[in-house]
Protein backbone atom coordinates (compact mmCIF):
# COMPACT_ATOMS: atom_id res chain seq x y z
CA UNK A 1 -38.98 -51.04 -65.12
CA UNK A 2 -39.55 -47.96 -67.39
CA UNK A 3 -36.05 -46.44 -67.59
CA UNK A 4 -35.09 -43.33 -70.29
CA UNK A 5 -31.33 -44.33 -69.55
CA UNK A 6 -29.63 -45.75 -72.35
CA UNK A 7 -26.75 -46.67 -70.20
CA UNK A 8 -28.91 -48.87 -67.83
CA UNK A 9 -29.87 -52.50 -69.28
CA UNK A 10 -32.80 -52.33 -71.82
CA UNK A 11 -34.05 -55.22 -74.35
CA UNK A 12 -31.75 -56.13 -76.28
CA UNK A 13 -32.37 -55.10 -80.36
CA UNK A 14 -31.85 -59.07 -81.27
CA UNK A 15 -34.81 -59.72 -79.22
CA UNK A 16 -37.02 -57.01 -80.20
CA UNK A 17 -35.89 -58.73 -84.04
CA UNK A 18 -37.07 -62.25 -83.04
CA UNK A 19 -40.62 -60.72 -81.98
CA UNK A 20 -40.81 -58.88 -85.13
CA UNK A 21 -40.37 -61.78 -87.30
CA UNK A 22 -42.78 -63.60 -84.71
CA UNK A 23 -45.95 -61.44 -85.01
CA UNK A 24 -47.66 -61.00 -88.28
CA UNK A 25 -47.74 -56.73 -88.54
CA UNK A 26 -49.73 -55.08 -91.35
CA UNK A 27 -47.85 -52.47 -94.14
CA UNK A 28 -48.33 -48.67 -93.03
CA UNK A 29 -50.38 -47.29 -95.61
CA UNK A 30 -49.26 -44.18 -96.74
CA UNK A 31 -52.73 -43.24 -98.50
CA UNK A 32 -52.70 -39.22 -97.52
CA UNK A 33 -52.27 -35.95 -99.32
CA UNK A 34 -49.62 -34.49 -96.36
CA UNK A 35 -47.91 -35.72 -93.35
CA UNK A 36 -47.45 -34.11 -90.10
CA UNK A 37 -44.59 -35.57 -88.09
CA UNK A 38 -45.00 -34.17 -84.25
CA UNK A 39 -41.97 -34.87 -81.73
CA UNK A 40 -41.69 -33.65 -78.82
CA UNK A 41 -37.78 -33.45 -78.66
CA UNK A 42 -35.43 -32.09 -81.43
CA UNK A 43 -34.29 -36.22 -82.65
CA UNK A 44 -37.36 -38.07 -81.72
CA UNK A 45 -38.35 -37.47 -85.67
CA UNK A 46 -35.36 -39.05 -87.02
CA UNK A 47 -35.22 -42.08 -84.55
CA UNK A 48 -39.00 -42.89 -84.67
CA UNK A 49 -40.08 -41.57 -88.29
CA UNK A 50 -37.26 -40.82 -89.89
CA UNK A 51 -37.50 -43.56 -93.22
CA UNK A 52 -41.34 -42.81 -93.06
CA UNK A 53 -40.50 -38.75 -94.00
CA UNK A 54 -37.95 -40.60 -96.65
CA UNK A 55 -40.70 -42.60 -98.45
CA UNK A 56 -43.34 -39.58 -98.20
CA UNK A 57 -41.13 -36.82 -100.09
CA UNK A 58 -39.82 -39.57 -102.76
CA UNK A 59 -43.80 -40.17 -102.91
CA UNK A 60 -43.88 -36.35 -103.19
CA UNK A 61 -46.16 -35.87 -100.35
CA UNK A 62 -45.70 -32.48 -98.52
CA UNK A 63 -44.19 -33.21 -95.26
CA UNK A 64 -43.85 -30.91 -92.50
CA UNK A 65 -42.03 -31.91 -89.26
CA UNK A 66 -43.29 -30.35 -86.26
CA UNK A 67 -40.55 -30.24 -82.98
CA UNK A 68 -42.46 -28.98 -79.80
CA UNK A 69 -39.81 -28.62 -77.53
CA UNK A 70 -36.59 -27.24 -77.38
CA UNK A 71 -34.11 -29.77 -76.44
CA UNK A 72 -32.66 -27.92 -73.91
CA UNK A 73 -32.78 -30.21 -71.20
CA UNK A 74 -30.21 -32.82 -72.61
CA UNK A 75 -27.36 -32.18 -71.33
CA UNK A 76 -28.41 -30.97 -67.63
CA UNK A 77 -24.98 -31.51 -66.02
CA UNK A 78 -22.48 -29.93 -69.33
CA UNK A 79 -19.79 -28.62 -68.04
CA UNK A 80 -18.92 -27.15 -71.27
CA UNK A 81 -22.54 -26.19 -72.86
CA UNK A 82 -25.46 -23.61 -71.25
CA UNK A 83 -29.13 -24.82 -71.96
CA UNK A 84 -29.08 -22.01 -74.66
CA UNK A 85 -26.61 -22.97 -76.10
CA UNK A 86 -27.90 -26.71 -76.18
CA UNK A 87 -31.20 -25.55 -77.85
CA UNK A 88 -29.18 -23.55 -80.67
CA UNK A 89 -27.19 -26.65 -81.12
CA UNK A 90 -30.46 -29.09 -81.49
CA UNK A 91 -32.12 -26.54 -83.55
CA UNK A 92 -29.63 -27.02 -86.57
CA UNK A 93 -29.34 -30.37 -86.14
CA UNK A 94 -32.80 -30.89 -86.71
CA UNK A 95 -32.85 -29.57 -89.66
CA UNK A 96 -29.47 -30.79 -90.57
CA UNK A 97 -31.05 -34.34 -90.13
CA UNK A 98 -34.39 -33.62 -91.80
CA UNK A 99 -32.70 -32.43 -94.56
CA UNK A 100 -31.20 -35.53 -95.33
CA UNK A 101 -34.41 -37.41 -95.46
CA UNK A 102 -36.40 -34.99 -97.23
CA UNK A 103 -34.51 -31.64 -98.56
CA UNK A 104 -38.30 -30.14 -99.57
CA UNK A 105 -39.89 -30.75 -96.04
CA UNK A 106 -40.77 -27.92 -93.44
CA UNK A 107 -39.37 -27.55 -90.05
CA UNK A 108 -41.31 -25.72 -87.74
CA UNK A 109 -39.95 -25.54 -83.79
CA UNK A 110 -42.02 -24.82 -81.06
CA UNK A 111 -39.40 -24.10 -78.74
CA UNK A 112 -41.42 -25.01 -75.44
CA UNK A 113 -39.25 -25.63 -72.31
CA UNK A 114 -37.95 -29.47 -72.54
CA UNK A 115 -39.69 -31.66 -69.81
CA UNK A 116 -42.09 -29.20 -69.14
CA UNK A 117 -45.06 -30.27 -72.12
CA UNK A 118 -47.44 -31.01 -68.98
CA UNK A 119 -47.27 -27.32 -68.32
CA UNK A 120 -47.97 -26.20 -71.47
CA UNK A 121 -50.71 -28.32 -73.26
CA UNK A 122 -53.02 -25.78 -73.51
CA UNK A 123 -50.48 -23.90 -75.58
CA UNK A 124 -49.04 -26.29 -77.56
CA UNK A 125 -52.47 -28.10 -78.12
CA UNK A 126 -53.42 -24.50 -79.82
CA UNK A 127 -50.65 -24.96 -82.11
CA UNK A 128 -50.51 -28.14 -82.99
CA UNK A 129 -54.51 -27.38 -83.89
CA UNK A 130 -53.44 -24.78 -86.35
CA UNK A 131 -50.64 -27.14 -87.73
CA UNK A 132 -52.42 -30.37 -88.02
CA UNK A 133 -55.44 -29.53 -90.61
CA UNK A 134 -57.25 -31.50 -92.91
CA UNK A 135 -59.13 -34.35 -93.48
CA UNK A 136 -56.34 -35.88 -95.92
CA UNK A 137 -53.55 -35.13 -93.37
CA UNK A 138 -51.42 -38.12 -91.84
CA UNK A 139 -50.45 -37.30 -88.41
CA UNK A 140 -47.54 -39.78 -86.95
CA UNK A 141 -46.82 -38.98 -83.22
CA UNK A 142 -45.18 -40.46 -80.25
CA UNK A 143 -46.69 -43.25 -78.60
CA UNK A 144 -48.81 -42.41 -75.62
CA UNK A 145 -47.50 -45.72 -73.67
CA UNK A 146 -43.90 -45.05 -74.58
CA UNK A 147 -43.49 -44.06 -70.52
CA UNK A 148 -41.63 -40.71 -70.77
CA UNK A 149 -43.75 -37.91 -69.94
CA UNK A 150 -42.92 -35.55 -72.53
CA UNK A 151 -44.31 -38.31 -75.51
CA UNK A 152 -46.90 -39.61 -73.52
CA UNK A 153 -48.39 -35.47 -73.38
CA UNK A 154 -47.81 -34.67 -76.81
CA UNK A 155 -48.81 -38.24 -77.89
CA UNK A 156 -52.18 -37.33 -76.07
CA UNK A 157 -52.67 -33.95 -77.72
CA UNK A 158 -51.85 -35.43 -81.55
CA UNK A 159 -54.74 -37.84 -80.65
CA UNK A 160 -57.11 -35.53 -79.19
CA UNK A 161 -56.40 -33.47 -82.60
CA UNK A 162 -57.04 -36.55 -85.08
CA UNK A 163 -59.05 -39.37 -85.38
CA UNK A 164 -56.30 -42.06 -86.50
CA UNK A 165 -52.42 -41.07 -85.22
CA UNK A 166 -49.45 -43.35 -86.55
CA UNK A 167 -47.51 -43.40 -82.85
CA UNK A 168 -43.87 -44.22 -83.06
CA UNK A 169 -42.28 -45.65 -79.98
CA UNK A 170 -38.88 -44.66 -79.17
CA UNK A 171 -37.99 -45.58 -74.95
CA UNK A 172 -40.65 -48.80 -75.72
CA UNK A 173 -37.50 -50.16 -77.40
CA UNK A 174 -35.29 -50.45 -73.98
CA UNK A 175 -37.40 -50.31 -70.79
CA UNK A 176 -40.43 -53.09 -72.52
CA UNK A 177 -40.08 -56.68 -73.33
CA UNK A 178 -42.30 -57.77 -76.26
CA UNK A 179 -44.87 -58.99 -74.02
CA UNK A 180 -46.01 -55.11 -73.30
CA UNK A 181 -46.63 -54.45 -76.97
CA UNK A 182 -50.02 -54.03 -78.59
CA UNK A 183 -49.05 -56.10 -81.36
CA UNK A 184 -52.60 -56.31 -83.27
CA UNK A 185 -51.99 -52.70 -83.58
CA UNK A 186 -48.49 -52.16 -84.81
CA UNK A 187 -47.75 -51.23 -88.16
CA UNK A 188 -44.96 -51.67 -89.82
CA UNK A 189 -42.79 -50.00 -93.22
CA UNK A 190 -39.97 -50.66 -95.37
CA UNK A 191 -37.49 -48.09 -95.05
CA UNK A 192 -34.21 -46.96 -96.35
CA UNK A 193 -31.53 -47.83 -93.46
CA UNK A 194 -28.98 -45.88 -95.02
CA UNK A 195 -30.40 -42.69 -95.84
CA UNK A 196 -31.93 -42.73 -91.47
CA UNK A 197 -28.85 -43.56 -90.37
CA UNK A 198 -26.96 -40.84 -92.15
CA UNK A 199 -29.72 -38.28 -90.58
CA UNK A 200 -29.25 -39.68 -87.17
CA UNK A 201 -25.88 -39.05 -87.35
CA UNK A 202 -26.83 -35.30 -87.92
CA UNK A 203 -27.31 -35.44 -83.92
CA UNK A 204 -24.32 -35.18 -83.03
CA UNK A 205 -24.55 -33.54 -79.87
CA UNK A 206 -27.05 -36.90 -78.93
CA UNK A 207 -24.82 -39.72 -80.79
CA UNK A 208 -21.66 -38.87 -79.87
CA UNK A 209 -19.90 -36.90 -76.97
CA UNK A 210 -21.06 -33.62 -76.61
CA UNK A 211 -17.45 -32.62 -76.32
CA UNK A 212 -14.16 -33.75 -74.66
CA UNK A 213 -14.90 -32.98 -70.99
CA UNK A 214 -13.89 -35.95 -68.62
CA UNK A 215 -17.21 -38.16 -68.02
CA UNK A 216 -18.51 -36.59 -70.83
CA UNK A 217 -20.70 -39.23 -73.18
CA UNK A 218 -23.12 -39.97 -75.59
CA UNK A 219 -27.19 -39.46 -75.00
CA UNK A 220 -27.76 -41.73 -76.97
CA UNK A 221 -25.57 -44.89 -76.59
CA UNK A 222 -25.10 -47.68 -79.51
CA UNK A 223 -27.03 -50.55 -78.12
CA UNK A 224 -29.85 -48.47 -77.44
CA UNK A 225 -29.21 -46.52 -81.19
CA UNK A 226 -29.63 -50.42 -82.85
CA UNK A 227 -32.94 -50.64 -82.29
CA UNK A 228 -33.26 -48.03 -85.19
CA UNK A 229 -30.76 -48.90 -87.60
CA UNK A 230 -33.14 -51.35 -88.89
CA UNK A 231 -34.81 -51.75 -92.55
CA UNK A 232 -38.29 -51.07 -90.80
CA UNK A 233 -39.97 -48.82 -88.75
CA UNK A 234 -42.46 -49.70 -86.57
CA UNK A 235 -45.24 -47.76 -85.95
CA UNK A 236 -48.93 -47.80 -83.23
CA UNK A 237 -52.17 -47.29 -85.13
CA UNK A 238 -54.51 -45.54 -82.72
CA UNK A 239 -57.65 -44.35 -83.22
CA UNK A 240 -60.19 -43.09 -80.65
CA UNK A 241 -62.78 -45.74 -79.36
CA UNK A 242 -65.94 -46.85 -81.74
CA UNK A 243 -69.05 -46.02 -80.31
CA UNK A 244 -69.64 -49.88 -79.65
CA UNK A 245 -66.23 -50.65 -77.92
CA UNK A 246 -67.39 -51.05 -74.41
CA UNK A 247 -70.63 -52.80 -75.85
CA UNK A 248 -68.26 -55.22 -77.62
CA UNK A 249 -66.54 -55.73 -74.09
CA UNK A 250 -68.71 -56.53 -72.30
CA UNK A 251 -70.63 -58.72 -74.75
CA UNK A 252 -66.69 -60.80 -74.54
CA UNK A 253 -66.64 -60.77 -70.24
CA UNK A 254 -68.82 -60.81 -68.03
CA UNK A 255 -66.45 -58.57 -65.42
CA UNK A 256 -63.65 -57.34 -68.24
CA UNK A 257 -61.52 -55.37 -65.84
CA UNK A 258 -61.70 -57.53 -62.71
CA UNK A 259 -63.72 -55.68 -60.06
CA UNK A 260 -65.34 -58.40 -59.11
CA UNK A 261 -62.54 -60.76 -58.44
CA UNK A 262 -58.85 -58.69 -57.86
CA UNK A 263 -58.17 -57.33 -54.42
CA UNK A 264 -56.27 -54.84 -56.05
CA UNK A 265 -60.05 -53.57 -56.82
CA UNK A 266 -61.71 -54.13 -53.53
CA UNK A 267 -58.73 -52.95 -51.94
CA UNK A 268 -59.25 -49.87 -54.14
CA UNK A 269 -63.15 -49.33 -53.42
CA UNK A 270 -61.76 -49.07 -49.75
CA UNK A 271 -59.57 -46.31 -49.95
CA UNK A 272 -62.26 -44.22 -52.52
CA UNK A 273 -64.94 -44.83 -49.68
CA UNK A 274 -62.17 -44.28 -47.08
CA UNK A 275 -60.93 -40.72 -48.81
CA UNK A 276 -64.57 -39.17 -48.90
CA UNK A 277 -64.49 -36.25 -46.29
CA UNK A 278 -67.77 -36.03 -45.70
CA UNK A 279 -69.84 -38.83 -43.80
CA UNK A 280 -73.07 -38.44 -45.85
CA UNK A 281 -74.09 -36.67 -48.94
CA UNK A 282 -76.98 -35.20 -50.40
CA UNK A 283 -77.73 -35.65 -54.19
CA UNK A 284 -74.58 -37.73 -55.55
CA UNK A 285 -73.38 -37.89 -59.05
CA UNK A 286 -71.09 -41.37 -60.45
CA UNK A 287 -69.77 -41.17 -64.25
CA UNK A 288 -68.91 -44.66 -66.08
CA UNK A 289 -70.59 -46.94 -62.79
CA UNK A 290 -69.70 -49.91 -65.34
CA UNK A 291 -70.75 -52.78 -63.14
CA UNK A 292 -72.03 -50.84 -60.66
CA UNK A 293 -69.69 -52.39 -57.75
CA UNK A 294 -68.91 -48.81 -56.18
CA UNK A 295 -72.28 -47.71 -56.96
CA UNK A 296 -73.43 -50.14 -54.47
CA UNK A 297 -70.93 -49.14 -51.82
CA UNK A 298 -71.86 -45.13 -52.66
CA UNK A 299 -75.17 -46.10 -52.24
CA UNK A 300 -74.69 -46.40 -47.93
CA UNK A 301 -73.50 -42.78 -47.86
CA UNK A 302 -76.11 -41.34 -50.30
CA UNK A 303 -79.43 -40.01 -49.79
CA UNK A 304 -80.04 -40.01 -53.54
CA UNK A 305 -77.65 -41.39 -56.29
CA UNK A 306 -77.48 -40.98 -60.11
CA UNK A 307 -75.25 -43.65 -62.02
CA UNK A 308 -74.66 -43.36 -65.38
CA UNK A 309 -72.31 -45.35 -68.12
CA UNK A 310 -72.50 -45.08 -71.95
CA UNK A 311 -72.68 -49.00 -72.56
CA UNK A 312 -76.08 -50.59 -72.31
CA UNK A 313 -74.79 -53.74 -70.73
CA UNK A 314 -73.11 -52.21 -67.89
CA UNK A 315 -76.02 -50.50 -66.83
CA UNK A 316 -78.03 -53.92 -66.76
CA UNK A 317 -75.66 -55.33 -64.55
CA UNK A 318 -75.53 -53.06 -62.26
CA UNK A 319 -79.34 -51.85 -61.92
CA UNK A 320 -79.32 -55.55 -60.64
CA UNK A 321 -76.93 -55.07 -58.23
CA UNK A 322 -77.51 -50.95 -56.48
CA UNK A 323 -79.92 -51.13 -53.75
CA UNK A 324 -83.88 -49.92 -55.05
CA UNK A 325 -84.15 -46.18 -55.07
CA UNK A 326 -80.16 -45.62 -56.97
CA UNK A 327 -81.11 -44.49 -60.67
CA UNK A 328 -78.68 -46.56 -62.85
CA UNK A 329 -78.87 -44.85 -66.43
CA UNK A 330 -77.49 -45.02 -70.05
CA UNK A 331 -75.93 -41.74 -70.59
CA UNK A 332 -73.11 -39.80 -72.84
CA UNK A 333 -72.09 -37.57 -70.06
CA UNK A 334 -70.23 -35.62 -72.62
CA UNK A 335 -73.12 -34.52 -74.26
CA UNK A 336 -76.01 -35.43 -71.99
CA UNK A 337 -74.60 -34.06 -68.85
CA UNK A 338 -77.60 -34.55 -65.93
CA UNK A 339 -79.16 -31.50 -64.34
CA UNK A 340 -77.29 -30.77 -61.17
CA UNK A 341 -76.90 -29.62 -57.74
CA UNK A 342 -74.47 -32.50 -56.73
CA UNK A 343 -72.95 -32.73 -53.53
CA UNK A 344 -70.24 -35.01 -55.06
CA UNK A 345 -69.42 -35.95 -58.14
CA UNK A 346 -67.23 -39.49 -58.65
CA UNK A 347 -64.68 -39.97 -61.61
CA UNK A 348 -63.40 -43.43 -61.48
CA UNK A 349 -61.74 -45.08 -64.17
CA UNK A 350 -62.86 -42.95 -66.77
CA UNK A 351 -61.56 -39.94 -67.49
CA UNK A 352 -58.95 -41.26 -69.92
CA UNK A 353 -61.51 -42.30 -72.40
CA UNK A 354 -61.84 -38.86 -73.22
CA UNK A 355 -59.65 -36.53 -75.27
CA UNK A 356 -58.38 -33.42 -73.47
CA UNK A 357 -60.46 -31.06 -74.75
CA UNK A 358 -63.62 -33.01 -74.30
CA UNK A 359 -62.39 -33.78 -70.68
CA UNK A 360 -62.28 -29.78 -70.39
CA UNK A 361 -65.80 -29.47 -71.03
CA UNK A 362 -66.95 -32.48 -68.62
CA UNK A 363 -64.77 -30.99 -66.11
CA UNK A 364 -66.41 -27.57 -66.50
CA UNK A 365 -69.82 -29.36 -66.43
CA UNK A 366 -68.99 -30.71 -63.44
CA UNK A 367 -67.41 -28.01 -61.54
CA UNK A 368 -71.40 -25.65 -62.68
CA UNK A 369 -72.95 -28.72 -61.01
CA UNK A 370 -71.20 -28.64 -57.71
CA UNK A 371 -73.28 -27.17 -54.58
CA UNK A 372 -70.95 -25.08 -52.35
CA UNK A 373 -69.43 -27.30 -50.74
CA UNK A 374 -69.49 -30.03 -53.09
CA UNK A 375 -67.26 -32.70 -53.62
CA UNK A 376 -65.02 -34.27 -56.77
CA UNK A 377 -63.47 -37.25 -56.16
CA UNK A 378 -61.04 -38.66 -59.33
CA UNK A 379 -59.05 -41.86 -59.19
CA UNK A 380 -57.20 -43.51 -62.17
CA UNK A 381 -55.05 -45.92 -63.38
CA UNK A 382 -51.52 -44.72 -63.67
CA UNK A 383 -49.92 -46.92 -66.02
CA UNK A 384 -49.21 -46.43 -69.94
CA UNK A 385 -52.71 -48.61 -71.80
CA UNK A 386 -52.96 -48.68 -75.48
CA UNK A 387 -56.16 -47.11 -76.69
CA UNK A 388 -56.87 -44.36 -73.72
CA UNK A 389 -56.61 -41.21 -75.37
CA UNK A 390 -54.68 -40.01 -72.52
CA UNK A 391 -52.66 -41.62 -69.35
CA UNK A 392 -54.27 -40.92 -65.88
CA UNK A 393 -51.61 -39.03 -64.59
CA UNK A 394 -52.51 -36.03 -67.51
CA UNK A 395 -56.26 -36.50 -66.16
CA UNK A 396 -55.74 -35.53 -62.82
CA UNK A 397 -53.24 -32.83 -63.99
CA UNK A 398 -56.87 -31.33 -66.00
CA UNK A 399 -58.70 -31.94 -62.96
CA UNK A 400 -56.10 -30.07 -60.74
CA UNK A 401 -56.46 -27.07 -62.73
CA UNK A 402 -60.34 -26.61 -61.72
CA UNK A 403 -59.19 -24.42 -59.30
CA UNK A 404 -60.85 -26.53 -56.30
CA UNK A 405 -59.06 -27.02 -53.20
CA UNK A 406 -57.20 -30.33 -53.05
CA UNK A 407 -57.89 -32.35 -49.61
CA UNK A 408 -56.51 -35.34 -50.42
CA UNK A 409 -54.24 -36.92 -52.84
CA UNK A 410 -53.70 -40.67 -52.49
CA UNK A 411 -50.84 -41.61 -54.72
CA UNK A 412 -49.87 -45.35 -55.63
CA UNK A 413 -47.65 -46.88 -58.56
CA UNK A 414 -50.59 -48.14 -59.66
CA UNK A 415 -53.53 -45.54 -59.56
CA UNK A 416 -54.29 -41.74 -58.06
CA UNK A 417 -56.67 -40.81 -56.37
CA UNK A 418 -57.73 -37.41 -55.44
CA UNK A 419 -60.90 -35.16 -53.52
CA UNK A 420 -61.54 -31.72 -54.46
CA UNK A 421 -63.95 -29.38 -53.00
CA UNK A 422 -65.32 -25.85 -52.98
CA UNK A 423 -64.34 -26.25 -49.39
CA UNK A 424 -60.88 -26.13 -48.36
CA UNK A 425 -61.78 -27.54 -44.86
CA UNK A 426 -60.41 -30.40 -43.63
CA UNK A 427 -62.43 -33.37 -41.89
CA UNK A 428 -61.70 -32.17 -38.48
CA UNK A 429 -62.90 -28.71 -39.19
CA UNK A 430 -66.13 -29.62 -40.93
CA UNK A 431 -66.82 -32.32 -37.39
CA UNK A 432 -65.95 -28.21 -35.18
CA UNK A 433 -62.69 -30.02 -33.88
CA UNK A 434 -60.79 -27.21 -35.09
């Protein structure tokens, strides 16, 4: 269970040791001109990066750490300490800790509202733009499929800004067992133990007690604090997908993610066909058909449907499988968008293959190519997958802020799935029951 408790039961660090001496992990590679450490709380820097800004200023690489929140929001219940207080406190410590590692690196603080990066991308996506720069520039992140909202967001925006992002993980270490890492993927670097843990201890007001109140403890609790007291650090390479990943995929399975044999897919298809407000539709738009499976299914409520996927074999397969008269084509919808009016418009399992601002522009594509009362229907996956350049929770959260009225939201552990329309009316007031 993904838990950002350090008093609850996590992995224990001797474990996470026995599967780093189990899986062969490549060096980081510190081949750059200038880093750019993003994290999103005032400590994340130290705890996930903290040797890796060591190495680059002894390497006399210009390192700049970039903090986008405040830190406000630790300490929630302190009866002692205001949130204002809290964010002076984790200010200096900061760069108290960074200090330590590297006395010539920059500090630069954001100082957007803790937990509330979701809110704020478009903001802090402009400044991170500014900030991040140049070809030669190493950007190291937070992992996107570390669980907690605030690193999966800015995690997503670091890789929407770069083509290759070093992710750290930081909660991976206690809620995920070493089955749930992408371990072909993980980096790895030599680091002085000393000189991190010295800077860690810098944060105080996370390490220790932030003062003697009864009940008062520690953020950040030992075990959970082991797991970075380590000689290493390990670190996510991510980069965004080659232009011949899905044709690679599908070239390896015939049906890679199952929609042909889970429930949990036909079960799925169900409550997308079930959701759709409208009995019919005119012209009817579906981005990334893969298969075609709900193409075939859209095609009994169509009068005329365009399908469209950017991998070659996916379209085969399913122009065998759509009823004659459903156009099945080969398409980059982000820059070969189709000529509307659509009547609907179906995102399925897709929109996290595109950065956030690319997903901006499909979205405003889509919402030109709507009739008046047209019809966007979005459903996602929900959980944390290496690779997706953003989490399907922060896709609907784009798609939300079309504007559209919202008549249904379907939401699952697993996936959400959502209609939007021009039309705020409901199903009974579009059959006159109302």
């Amino acid at each position: 269970m993904v838990t950002f408790d350090p008093a609850t039961p996590g992995t224990a660090a001797p474990i996470w040791q026995e599967a780093l001496a189990a899986n062969p992990i490549a060096p980081v590679e510190l081949d750059a001109d200038r880093v750019v450490v993003i994290a999103a709380h005032p400590d994340d820097e130290t705890l996930g990066a903290g040797g890796l800004i060591a190495l680059a200023g002894r390497r006399g690489l210009p390192v700049e750490v970039v903090v986008v929140t405040d830190g406000g929001g630790s300490h929630p219940d302190s009866p002692t300490h205001t949130p204002e207080q809290l964010v002076e406190i984790r200010a200096a410590e900061v760069r108290a800790a960074v200090g330590v590692l590297d006395p010539r690196a920059t500090v630069t603080l954001l100082g957007y509202p803790d937990g509330q990066t979701a809110e704020f991308r478009a903001q802090i996506t402009a400044d991170l733009e500014r900030l991040v720069g140049g070809e030669r520039t190493l950007v190291v992140a937070p992992w996107r499929g570390d669980g907690h909202r605030d690193h999966r967001v800015v995690g997503e925006i670091a890789a929407s800004l770069s083509s290759a992002v070093l992710e750290y993980p930081i909660w991976m270490w206690h809620w995920a067992t070493p089955d749930d890492v992408p371990w072909s993927d993980a980096r790895t670097l030599a680091i002085d133990a000393s000189l991190k843990s010295d800077a860690l201890a810098r944060h105080g007001s996370q390490v220790a007690p932030l003062s003697d109140a009864p009940g008062d403890r520690a953020v950040l609790l030992p075990g959970f604090l082991d797991n970075f007291r380590g000689d290493a650090e390990v670190f996510i390479a991510t980069s965004r997908l080659a232009a011949g990943y899905f044709d690679d995929l599908y070239a390896r399975h015939d049906d890679p993610w199952g929609f042909e044999s889970r429930w949990y897919e036909e079960r799925k298809r169900a409550v997308t066909l079930a959701s759709l407000p409208t009995r019919r539709y005119g012209r009817a738009l579906e981005i990334g058909c893969s298969t075609g499976l709900l193409t075939a299914a859209l095609a009994d409520r169509c009068d005329e449907l365009l399908a469209v996927d950017v991998a070659a074999a996916a379209v085969a397969r399913a122009r065998d499988r759509v009823p004659t008269g459903v156009r099945v084509e080969q398409r980059d919808i982000t820059s070969d968008f189709p000529a509307g009016p659509f009547d609907i418009v179906v995102l399925s399992e897709v929109g996290y293959y595109f950065d956030s601002s690319v997903l901006a522009r499909l979205l405003g594509e889509i919402e030109t190519a709507l009739t008046d009362e047209g019809t966007l229907l979005a459903c996602h996956w929900r959980h944390p997958v290496h690779g997706y350049l953003q989490g399907g929770d922060a896709v609907h959260e784009q798609v939300a802020s079309l504007g559209l009225a919202r008549l249904v939201r379907h939401e699952e552990e697993d996936f959400v799935l959502e209609v939007f329309s021009r039309s705020a009316d409901s199903v009974a007031a579009r059959e006159g029951m109302l």
